[in-house]
Protein backbone atom coordinates (compact mmCIF):
# COMPACT_ATOMS: atom_id res chain seq x y z
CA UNK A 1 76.83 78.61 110.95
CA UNK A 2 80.42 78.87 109.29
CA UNK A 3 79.14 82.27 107.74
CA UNK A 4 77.82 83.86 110.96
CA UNK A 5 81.26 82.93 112.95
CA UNK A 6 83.67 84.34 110.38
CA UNK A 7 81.20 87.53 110.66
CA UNK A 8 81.78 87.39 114.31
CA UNK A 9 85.38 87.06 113.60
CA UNK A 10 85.53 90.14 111.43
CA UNK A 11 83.46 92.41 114.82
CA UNK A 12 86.15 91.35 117.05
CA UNK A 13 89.16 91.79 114.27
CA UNK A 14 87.61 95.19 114.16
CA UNK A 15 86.77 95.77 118.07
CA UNK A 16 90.53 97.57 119.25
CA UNK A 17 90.38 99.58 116.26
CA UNK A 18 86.91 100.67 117.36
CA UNK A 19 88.20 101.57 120.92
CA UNK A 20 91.83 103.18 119.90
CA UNK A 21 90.00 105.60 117.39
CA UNK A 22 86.73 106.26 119.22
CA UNK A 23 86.39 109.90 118.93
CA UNK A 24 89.30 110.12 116.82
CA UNK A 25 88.91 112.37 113.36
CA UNK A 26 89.55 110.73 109.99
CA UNK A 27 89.97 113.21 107.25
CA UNK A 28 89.01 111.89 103.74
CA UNK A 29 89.95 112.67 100.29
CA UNK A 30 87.18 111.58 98.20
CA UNK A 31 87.52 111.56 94.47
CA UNK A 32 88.29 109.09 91.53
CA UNK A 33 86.43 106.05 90.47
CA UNK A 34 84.63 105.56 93.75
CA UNK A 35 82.65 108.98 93.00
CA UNK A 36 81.64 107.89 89.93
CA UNK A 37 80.23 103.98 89.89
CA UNK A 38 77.21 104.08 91.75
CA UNK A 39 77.98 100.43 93.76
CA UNK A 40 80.80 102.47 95.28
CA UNK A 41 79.20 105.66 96.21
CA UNK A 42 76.19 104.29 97.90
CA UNK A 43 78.97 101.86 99.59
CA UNK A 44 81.24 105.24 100.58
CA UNK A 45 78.07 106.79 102.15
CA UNK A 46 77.02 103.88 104.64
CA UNK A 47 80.90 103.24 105.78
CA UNK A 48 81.00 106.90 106.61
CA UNK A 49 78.09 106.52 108.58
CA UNK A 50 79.14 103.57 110.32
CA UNK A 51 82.05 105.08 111.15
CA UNK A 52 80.20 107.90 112.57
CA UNK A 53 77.25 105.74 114.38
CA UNK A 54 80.48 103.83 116.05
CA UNK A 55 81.91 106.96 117.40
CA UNK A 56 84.64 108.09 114.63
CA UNK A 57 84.66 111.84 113.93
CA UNK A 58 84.90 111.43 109.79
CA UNK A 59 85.39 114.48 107.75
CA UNK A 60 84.80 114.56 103.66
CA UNK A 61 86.88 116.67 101.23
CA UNK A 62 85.86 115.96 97.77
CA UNK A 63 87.31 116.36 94.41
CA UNK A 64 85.25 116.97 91.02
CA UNK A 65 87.58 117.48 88.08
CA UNK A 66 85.60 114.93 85.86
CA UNK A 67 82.27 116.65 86.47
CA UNK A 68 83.83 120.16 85.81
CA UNK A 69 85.14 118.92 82.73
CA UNK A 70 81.32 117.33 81.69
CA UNK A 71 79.62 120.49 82.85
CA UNK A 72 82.35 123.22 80.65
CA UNK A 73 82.47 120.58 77.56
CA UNK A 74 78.31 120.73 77.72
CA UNK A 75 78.95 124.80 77.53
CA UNK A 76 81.23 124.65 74.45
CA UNK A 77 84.34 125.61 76.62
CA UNK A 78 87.50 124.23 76.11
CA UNK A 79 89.89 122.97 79.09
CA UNK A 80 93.54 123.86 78.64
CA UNK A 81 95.77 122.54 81.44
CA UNK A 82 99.39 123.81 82.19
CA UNK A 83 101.46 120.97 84.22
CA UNK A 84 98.64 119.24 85.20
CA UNK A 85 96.31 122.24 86.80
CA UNK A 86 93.73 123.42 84.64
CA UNK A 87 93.81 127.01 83.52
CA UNK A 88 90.92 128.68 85.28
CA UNK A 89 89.97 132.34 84.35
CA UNK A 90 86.84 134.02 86.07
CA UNK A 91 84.08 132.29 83.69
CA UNK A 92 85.39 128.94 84.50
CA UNK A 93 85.95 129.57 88.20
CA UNK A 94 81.99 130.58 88.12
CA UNK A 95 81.41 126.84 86.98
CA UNK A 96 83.73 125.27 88.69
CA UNK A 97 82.30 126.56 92.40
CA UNK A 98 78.93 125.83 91.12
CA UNK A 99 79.76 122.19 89.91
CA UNK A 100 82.20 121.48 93.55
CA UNK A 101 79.92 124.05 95.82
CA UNK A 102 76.56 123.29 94.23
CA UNK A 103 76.03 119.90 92.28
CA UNK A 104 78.96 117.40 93.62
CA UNK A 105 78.74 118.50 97.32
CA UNK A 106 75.19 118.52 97.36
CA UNK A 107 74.83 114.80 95.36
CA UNK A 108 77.31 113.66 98.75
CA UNK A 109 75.53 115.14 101.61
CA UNK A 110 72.19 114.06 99.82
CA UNK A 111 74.13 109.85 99.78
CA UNK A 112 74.74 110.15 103.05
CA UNK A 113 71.46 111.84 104.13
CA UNK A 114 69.75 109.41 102.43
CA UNK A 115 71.14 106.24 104.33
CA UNK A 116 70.53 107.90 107.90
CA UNK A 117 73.28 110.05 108.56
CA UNK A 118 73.51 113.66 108.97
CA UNK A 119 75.51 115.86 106.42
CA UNK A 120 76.29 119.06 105.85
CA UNK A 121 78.06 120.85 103.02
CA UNK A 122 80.55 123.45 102.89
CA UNK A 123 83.19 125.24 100.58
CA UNK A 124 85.68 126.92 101.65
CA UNK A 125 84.09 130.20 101.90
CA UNK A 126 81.96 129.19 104.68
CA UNK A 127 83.19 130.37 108.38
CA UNK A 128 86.51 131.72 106.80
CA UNK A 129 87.26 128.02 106.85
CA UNK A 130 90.60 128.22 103.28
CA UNK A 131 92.42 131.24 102.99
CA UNK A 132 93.74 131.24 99.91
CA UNK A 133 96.27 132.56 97.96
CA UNK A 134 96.81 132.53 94.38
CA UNK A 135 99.08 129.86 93.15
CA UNK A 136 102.28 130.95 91.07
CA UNK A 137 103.63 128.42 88.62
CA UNK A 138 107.22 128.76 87.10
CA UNK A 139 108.38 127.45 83.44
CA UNK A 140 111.70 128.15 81.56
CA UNK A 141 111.01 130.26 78.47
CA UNK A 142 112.90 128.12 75.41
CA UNK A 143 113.41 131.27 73.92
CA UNK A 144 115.68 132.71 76.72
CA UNK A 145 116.36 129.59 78.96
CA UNK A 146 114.60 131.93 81.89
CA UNK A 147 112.25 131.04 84.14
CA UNK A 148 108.94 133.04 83.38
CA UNK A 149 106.01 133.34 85.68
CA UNK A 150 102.45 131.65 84.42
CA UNK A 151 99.14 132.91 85.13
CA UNK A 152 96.36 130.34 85.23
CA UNK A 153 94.06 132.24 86.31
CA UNK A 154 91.92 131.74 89.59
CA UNK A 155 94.03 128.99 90.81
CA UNK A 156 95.46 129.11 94.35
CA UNK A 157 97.17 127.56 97.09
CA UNK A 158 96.40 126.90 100.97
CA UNK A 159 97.09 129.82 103.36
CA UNK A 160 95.51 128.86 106.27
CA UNK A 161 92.71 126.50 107.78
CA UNK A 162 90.00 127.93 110.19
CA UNK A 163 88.79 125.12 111.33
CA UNK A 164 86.29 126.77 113.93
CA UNK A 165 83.68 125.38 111.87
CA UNK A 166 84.34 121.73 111.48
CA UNK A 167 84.99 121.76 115.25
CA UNK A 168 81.56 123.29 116.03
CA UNK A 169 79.62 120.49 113.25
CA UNK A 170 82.03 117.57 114.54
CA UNK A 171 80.53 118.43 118.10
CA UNK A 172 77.13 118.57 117.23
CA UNK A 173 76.88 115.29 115.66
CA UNK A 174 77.47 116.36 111.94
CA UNK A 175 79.47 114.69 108.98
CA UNK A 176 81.62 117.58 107.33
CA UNK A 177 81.52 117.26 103.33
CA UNK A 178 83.98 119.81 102.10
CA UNK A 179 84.05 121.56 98.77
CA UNK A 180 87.84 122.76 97.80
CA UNK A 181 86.96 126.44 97.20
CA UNK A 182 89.17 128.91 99.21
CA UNK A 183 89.20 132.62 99.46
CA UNK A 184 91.80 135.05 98.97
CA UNK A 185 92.41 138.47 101.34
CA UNK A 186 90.24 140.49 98.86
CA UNK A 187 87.11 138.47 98.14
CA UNK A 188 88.64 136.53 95.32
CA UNK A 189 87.16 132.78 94.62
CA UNK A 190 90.07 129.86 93.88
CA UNK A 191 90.01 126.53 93.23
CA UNK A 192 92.15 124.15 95.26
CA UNK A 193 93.50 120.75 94.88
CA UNK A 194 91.33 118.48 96.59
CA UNK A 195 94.32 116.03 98.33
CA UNK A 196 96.14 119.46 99.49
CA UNK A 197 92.77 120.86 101.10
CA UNK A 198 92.72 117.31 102.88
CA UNK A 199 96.00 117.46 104.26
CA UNK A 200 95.54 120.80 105.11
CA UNK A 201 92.71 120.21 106.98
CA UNK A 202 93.69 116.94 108.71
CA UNK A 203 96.30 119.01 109.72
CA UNK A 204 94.42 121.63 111.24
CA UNK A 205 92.24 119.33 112.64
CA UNK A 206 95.14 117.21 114.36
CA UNK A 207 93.53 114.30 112.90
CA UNK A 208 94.30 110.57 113.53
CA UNK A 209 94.60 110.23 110.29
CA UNK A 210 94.24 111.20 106.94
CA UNK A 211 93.54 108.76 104.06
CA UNK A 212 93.58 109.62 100.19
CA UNK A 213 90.81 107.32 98.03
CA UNK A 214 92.64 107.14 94.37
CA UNK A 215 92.46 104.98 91.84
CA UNK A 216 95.21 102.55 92.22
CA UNK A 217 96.23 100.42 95.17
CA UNK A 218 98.83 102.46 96.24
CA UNK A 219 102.33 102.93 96.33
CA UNK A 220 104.31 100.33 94.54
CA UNK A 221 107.94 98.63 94.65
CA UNK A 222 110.31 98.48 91.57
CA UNK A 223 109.12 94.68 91.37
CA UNK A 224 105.49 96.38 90.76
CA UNK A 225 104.10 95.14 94.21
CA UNK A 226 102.44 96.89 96.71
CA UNK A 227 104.38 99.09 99.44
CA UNK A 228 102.39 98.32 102.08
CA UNK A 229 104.06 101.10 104.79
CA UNK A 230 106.10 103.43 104.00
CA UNK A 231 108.27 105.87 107.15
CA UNK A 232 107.77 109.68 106.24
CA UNK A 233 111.90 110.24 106.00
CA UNK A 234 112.25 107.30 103.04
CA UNK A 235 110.19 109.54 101.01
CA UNK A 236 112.87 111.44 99.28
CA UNK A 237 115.17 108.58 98.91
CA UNK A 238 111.72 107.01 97.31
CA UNK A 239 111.44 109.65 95.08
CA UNK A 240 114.79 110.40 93.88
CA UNK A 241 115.06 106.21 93.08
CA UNK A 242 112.15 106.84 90.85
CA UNK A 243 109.98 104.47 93.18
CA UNK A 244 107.50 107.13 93.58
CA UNK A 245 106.61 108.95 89.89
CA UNK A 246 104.00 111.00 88.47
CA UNK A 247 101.00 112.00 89.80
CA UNK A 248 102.07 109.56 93.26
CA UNK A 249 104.50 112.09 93.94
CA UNK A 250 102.19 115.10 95.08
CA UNK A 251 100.12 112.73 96.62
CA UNK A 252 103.19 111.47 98.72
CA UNK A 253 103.89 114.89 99.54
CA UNK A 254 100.54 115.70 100.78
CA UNK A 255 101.03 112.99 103.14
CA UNK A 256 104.50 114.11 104.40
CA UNK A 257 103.69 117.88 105.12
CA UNK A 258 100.26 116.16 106.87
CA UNK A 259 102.35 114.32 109.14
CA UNK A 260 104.38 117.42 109.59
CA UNK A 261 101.71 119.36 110.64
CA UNK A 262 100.25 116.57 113.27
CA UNK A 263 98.76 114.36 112.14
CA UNK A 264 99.24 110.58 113.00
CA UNK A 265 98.83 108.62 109.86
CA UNK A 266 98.51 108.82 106.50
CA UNK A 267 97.17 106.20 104.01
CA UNK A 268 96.89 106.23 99.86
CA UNK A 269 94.29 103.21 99.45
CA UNK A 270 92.16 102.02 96.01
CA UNK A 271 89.10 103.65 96.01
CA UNK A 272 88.03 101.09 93.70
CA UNK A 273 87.87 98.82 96.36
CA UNK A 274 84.38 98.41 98.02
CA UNK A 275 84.76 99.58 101.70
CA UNK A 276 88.12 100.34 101.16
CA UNK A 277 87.75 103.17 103.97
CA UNK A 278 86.28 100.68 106.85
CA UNK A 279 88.75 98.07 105.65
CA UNK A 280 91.83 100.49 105.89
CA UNK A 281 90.73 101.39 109.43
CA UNK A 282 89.53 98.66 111.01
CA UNK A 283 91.41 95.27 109.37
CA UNK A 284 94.79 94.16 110.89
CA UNK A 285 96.19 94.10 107.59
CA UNK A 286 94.81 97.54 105.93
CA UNK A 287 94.76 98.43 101.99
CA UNK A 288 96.99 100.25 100.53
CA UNK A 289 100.23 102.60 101.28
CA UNK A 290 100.24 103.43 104.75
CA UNK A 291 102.56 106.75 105.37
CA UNK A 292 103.71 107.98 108.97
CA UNK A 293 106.52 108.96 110.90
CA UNK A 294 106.80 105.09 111.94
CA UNK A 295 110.39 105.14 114.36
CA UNK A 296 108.69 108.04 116.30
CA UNK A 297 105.73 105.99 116.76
């Protein structure tokens, strides 16, 4: 009996969520550990679907840099990476859209198919949905102390979200599982960071909020514990204290120009965490760094 009443606890914990977001979208930015172990991926496709079934609007954008590395070591093909974005000339771009267009997207719709919910799949490409542009990187040449421009290939950047598309499948029921291909003004093919298409998109999509699976808890203090919420104009002081470092920091960033562009709330949660998503949206408490514009609010 104990069991069954703290289970009835946990509906009504969860019941004003339920009613403030109904309708609401929820971008999110799958990718790390949870799309890998196979406990967590079954678990990521039934809270989507709940969230769906109880009348959330949730939209996927998935990553895939493991599984592009896998596919191009199978192939003899070596990776080289300049500040952290992999070098990507027209050969690897052909792999890379077929392992994020073809085999990730397709093993995510097919999870989420598979426990009852309806999925579809898209890149970029589809219904003009990422203009792209190519992205330029800077370094200083340590022969001249200049900075020099580096190509890395097929690389880009967001220029705009079209997000006719995800409108029309949010209205007819669907679950959007995005692919972070874009496409440039002549045709060309790039490959996008996944968190940046997310925010882009949430952004577009004037989305309640947008969360960011990863694979730590989130953003943490100089004492090493979590930071539980975080408001969107302490984020340079943040940075510039060395609070938020590394790989956090574009992460952070995402979440910032998200807010910027509309959206409500931002959250960087564990994806190793089963149900991290439901748990994040519908617990008093949450998981994770929650990001927004919090004296506004």
């Amino acid at each position: 009996m104990k069991e069954l009443i703290e289970k009835a606890n946990v509906l009504m914990e969860a019941l004003p969520y339920i009613r403030r977001f109904a309708d609401k979208t929820i971008v999110i930015k799958y990718g790390g550990n949870a799309m890998v172990d196979e406990t967590l991926k079954e678990g990521f496709a039934r809270d989507v679907i709940l969230m769906k079934y109880i009348g959330l609007n949730p939209v996927v954008v998935h990553g895939g840099g493991p599984q592009i590395g896998k596919v191009l070591a199978e192939m003899g093909r070596e990776t080289e990476f300049v500040q952290g974005m992999r070098v990507t000339d027209k050969d690897t771009m052909d792999v890379v859209e077929m392992v994020l267009g073809g085999k990730v997207n397709k093993e995510i719709v097919g999870n989420i198919n598979r426990h009852g919910g309806k999925a579809v799949g898209l890149s970029g490409k589809d219904g003009g949905l990422i203009q792209a542009r190519k992205m330029e990187m800077q370094r200083v040449n340590p022969d001249t102390l200049t900075p020099e421009i580096i190509d890395i290939g097929h690389v880009g950047e967001v220029e705009q979200v079209n997000p006719a598309i995800v409108d029309s499948l949010e209205k007819s029921n669907f679950i959007p599982v995005i692919a972070p291909i874009g496409v440039g003004l002549e045709g060309e093919t790039y490959n996008i960071n996944a968190d940046l298409v997310a925010g882009r998109i949430a952004g577009a999509l004037r989305a309640e909020k947008l969360i960011l699976l990863t694979d730590v808890e989130g953003v943490k203090g100089p004492d090493g514990r979590l930071i539980s919420t975080i408001d969107v104009q302490r984020v340079p002081d943040l940075i510039n204290d060395e609070t938020i470092t590394g790989g956090m920091i574009p992460k952070v960033n995402c979440c910032v120009d998200a807010i910027e562009e509309g959206v409500h709330k931002t959250h960087i949660i564990d994806g190793r965490v089963e149900h991290a998503v439901l748990l994040e949206i519908f617990t008093d408490k949450g998981v994770g760094t929650a990001i927004a514009d919090f004296k506004s609010n």
